[in-house]
PDB file of N, CA and C in Angstrom:
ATOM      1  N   UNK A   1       0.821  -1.195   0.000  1.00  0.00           N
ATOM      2  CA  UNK A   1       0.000   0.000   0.000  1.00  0.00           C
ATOM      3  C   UNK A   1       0.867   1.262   0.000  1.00  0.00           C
ATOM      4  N   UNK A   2       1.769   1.316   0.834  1.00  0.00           N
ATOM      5  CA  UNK A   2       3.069   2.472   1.389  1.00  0.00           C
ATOM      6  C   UNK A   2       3.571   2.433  -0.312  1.00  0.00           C
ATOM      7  N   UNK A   3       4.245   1.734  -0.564  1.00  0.00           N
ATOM      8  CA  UNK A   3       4.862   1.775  -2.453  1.00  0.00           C
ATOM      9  C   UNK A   3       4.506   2.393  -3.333  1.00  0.00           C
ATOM     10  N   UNK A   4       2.817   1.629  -3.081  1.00  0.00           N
ATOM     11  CA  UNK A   4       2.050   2.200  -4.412  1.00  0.00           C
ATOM     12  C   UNK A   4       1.941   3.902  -4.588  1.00  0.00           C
ATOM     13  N   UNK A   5       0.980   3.884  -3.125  1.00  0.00           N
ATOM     14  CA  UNK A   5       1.040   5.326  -2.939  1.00  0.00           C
ATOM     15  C   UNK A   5       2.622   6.633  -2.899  1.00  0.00           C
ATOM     16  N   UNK A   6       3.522   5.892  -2.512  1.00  0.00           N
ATOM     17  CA  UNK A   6       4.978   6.602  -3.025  1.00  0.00           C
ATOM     18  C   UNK A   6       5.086   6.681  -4.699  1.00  0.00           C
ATOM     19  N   UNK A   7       4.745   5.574  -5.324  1.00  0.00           N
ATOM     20  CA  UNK A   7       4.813   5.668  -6.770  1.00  0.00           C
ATOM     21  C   UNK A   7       4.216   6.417  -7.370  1.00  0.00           C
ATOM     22  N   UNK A   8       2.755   6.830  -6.904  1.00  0.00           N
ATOM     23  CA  UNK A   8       2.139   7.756  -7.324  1.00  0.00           C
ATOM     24  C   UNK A   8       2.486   9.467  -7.344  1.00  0.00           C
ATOM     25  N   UNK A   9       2.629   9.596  -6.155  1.00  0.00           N
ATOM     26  CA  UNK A   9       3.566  10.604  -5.783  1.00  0.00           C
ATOM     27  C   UNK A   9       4.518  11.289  -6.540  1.00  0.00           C
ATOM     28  N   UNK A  10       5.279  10.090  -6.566  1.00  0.00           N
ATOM     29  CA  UNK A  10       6.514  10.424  -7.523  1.00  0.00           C
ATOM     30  C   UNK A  10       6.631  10.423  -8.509  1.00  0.00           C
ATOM     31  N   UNK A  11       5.131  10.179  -9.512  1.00  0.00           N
ATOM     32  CA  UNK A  11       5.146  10.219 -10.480  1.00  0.00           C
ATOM     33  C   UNK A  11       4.384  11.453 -10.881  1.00  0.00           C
ATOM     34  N   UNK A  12       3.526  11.657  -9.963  1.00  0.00           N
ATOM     35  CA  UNK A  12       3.319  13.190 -10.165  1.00  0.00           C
ATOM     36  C   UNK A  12       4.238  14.210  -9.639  1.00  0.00           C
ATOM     37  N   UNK A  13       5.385  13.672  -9.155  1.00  0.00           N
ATOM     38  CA  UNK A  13       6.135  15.013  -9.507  1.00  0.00           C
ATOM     39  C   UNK A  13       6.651  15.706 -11.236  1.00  0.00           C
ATOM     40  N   UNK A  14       6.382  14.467 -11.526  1.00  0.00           N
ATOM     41  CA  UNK A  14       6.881  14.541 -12.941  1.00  0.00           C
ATOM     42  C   UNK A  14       5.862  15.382 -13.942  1.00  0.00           C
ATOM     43  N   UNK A  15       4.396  15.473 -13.690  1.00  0.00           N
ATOM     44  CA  UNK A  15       3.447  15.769 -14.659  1.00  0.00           C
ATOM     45  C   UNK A  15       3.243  17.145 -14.825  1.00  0.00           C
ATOM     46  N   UNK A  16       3.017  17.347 -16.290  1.00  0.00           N
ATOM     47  CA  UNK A  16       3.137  18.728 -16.753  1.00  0.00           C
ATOM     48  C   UNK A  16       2.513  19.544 -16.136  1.00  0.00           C
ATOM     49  N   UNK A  17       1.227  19.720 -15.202  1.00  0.00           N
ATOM     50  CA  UNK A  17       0.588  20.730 -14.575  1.00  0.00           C
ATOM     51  C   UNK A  17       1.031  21.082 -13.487  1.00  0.00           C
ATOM     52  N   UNK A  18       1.084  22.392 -13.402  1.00  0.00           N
ATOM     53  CA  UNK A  18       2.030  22.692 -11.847  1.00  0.00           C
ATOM     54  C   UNK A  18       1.142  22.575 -10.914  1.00  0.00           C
ATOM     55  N   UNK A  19      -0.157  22.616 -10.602  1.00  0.00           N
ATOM     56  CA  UNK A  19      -1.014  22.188  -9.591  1.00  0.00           C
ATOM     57  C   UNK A  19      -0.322  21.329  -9.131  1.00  0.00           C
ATOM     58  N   UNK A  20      -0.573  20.206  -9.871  1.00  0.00           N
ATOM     59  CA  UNK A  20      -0.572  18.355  -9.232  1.00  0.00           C
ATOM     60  C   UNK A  20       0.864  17.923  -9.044  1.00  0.00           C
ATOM     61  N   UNK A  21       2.185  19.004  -9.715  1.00  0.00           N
ATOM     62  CA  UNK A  21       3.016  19.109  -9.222  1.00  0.00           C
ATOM     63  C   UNK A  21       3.496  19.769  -7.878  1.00  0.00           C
ATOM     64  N   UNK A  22       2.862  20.505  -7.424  1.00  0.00           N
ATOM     65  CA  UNK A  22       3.315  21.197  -6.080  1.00  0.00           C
ATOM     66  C   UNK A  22       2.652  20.513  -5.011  1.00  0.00           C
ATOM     67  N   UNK A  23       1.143  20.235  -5.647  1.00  0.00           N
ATOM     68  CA  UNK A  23       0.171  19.147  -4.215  1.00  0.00           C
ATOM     69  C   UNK A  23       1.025  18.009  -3.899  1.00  0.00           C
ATOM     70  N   UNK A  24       1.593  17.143  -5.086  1.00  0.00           N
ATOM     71  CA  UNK A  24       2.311  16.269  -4.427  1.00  0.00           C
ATOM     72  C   UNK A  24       3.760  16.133  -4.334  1.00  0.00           C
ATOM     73  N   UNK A  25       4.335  17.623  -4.235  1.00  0.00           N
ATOM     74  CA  UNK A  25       5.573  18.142  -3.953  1.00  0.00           C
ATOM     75  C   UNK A  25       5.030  18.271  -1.635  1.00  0.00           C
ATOM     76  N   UNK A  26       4.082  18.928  -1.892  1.00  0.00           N
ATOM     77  CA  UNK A  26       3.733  19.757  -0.711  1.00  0.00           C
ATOM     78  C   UNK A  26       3.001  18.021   0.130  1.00  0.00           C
ATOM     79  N   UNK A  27       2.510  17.390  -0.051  1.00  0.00           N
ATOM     80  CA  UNK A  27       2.310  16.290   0.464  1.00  0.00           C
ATOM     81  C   UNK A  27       3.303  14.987   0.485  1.00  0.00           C
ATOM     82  N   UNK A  28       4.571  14.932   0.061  1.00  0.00           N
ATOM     83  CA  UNK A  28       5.553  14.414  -0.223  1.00  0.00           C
ATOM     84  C   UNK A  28       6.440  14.902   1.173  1.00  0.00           C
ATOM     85  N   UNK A  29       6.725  16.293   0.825  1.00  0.00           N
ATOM     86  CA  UNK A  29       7.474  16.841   2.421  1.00  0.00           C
ATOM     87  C   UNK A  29       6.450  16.856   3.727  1.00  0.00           C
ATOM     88  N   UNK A  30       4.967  16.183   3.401  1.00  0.00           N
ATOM     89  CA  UNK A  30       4.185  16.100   5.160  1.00  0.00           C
ATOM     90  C   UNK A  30       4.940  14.732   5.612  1.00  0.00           C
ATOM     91  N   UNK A  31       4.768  14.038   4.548  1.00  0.00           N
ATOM     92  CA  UNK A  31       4.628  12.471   4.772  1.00  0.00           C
ATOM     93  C   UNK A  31       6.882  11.728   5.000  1.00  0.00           C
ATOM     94  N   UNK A  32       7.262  13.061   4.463  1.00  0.00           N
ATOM     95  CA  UNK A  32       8.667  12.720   4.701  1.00  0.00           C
ATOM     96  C   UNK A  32       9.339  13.214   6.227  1.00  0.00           C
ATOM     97  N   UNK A  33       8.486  14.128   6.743  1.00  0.00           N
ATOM     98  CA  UNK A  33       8.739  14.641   8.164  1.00  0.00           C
ATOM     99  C   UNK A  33       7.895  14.225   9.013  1.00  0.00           C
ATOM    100  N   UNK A  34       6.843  13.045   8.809  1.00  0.00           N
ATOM    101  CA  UNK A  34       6.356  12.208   9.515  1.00  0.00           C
ATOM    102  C   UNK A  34       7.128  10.368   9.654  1.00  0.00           C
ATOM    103  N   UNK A  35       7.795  10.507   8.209  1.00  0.00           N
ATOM    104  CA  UNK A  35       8.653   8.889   8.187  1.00  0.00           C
ATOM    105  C   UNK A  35       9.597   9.080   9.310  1.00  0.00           C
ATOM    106  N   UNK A  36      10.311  10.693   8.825  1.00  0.00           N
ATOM    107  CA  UNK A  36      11.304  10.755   9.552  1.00  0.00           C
ATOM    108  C   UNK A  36      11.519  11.016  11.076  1.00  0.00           C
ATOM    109  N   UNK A  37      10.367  11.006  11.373  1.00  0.00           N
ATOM    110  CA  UNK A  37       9.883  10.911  13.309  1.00  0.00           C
ATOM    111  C   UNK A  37      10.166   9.349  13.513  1.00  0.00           C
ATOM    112  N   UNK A  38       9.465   8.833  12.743  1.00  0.00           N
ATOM    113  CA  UNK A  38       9.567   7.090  12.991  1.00  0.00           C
ATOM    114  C   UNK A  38      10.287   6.042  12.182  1.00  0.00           C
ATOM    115  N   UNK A  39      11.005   7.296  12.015  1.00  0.00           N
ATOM    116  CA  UNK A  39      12.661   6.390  11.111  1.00  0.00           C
ATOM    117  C   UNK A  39      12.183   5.661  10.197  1.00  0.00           C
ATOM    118  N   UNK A  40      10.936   5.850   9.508  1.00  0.00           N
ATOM    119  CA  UNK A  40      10.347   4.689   8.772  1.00  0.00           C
ATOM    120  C   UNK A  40      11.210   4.663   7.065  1.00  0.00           C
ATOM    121  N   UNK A  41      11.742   3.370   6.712  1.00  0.00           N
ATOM    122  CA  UNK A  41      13.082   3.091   5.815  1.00  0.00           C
ATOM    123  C   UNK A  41      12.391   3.747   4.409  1.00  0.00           C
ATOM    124  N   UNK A  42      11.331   4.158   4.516  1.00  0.00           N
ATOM    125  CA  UNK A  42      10.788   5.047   3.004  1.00  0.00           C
ATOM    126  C   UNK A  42      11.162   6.258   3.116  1.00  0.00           C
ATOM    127  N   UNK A  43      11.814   6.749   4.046  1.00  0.00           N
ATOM    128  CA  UNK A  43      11.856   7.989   4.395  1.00  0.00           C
ATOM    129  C   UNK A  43      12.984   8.319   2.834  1.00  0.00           C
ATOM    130  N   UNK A  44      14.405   7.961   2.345  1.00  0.00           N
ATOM    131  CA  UNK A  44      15.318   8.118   2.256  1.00  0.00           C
ATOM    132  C   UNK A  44      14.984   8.312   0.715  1.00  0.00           C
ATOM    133  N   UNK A  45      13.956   7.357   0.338  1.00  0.00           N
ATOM    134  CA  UNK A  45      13.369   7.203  -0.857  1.00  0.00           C
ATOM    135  C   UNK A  45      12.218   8.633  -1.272  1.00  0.00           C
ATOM    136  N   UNK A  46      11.317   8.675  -0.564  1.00  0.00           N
ATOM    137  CA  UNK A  46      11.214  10.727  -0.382  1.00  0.00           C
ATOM    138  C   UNK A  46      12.334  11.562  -0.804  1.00  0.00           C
ATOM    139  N   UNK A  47      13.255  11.575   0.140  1.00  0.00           N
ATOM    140  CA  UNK A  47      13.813  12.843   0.011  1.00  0.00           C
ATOM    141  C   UNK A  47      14.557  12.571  -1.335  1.00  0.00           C
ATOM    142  N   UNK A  48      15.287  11.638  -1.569  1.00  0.00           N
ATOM    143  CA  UNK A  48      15.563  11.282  -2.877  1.00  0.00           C
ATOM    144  C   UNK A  48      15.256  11.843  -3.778  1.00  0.00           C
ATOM    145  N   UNK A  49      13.172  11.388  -4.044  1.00  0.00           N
ATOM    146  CA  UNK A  49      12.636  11.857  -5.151  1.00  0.00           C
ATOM    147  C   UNK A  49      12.427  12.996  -5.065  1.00  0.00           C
ATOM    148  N   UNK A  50      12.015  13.913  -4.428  1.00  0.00           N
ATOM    149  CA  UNK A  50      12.229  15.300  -3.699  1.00  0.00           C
ATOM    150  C   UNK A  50      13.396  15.941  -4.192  1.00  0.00           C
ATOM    151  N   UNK A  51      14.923  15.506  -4.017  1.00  0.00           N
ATOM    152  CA  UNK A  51      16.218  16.044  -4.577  1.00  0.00           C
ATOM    153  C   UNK A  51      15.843  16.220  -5.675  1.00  0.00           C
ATOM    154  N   UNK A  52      15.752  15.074  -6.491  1.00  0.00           N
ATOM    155  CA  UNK A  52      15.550  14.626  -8.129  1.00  0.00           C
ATOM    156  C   UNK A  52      14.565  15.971  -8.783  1.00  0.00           C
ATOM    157  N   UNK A  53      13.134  16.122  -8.061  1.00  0.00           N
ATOM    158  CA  UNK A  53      12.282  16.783  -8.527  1.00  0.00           C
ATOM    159  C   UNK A  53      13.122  18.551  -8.444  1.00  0.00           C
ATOM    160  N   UNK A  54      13.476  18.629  -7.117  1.00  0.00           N
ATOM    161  CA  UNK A  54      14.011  20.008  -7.228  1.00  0.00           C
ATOM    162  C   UNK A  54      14.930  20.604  -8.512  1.00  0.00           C
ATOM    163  N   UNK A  55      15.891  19.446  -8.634  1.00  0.00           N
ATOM    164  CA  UNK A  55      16.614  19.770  -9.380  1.00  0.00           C
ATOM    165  C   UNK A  55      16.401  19.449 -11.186  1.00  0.00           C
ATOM    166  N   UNK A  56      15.473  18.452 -11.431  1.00  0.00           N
ATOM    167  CA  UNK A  56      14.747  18.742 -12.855  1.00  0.00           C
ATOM    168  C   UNK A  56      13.945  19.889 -12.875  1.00  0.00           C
ATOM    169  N   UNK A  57      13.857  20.736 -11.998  1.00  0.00           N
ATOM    170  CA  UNK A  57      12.685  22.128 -12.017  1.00  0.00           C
ATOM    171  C   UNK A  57      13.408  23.296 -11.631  1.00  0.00           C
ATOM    172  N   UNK A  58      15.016  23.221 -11.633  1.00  0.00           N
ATOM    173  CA  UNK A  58      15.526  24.314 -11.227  1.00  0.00           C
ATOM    174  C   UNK A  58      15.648  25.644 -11.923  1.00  0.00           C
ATOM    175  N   UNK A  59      14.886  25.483 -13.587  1.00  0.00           N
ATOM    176  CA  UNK A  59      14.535  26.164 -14.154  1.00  0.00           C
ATOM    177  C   UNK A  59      12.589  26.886 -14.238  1.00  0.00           C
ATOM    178  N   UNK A  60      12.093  26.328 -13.193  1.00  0.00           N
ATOM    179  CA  UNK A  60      10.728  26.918 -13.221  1.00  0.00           C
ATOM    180  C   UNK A  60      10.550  27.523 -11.921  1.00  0.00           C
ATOM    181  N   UNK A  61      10.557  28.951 -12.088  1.00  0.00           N
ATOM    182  CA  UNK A  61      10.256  29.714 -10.750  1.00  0.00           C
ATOM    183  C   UNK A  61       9.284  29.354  -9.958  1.00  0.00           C
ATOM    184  N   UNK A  62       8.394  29.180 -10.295  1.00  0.00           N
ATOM    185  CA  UNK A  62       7.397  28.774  -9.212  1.00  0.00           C
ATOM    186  C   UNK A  62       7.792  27.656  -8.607  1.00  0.00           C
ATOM    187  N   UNK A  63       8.553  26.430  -8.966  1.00  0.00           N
ATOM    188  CA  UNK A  63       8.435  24.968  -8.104  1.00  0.00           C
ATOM    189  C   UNK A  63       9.930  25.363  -7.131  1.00  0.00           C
ATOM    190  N   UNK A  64      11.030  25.970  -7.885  1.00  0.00           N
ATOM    191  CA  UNK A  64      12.100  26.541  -6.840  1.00  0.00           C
ATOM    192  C   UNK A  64      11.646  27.644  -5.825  1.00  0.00           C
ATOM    193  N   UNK A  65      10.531  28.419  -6.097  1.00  0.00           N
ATOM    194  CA  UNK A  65      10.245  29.093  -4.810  1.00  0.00           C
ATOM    195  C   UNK A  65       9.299  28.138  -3.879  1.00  0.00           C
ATOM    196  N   UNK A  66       8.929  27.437  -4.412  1.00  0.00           N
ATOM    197  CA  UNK A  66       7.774  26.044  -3.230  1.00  0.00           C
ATOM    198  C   UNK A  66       8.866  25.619  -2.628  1.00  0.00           C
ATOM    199  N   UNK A  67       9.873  24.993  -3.246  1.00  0.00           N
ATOM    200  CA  UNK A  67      11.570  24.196  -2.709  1.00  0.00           C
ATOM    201  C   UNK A  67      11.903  25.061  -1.351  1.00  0.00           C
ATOM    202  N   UNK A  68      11.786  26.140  -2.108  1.00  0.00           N
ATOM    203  CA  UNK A  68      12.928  27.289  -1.251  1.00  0.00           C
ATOM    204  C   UNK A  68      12.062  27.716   0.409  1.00  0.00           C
TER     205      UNK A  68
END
């Protein structure tokens, strides 16, 4: 269940609309500062995709000021 729903996630970081990019930019960092209370081993895999996303978008102002 934990996977799927990470896969999803992370695959909408990828999708062309910046809505559904920032909702699950912005619900990505709830759920990564809740793993990371309970050390839970998905945590590492978040911030990961999180790095990844920041830095394929370091050219679109709006998703580097959500980052920032």
């Amino acid at each position: 269940m934990v996977n799927s729903i990470l896969f999803i996630l992370k695959r909408s970081l990828k999708d062309r609309n910046i809505s559904v990019k920032l909702t699950a930019s912005a619900h990505m960092f709830t759920v990564l500062g809740e793993f990371s209370k309970i050390r839970n081993p998905s945590a590492p895999v978040l911030y990961k995709a999180l790095v990844f996303s920041a830095v394929e978008n370091i050219d679109d102002l709006t998703v580097r000021e959500f980052y920032l």
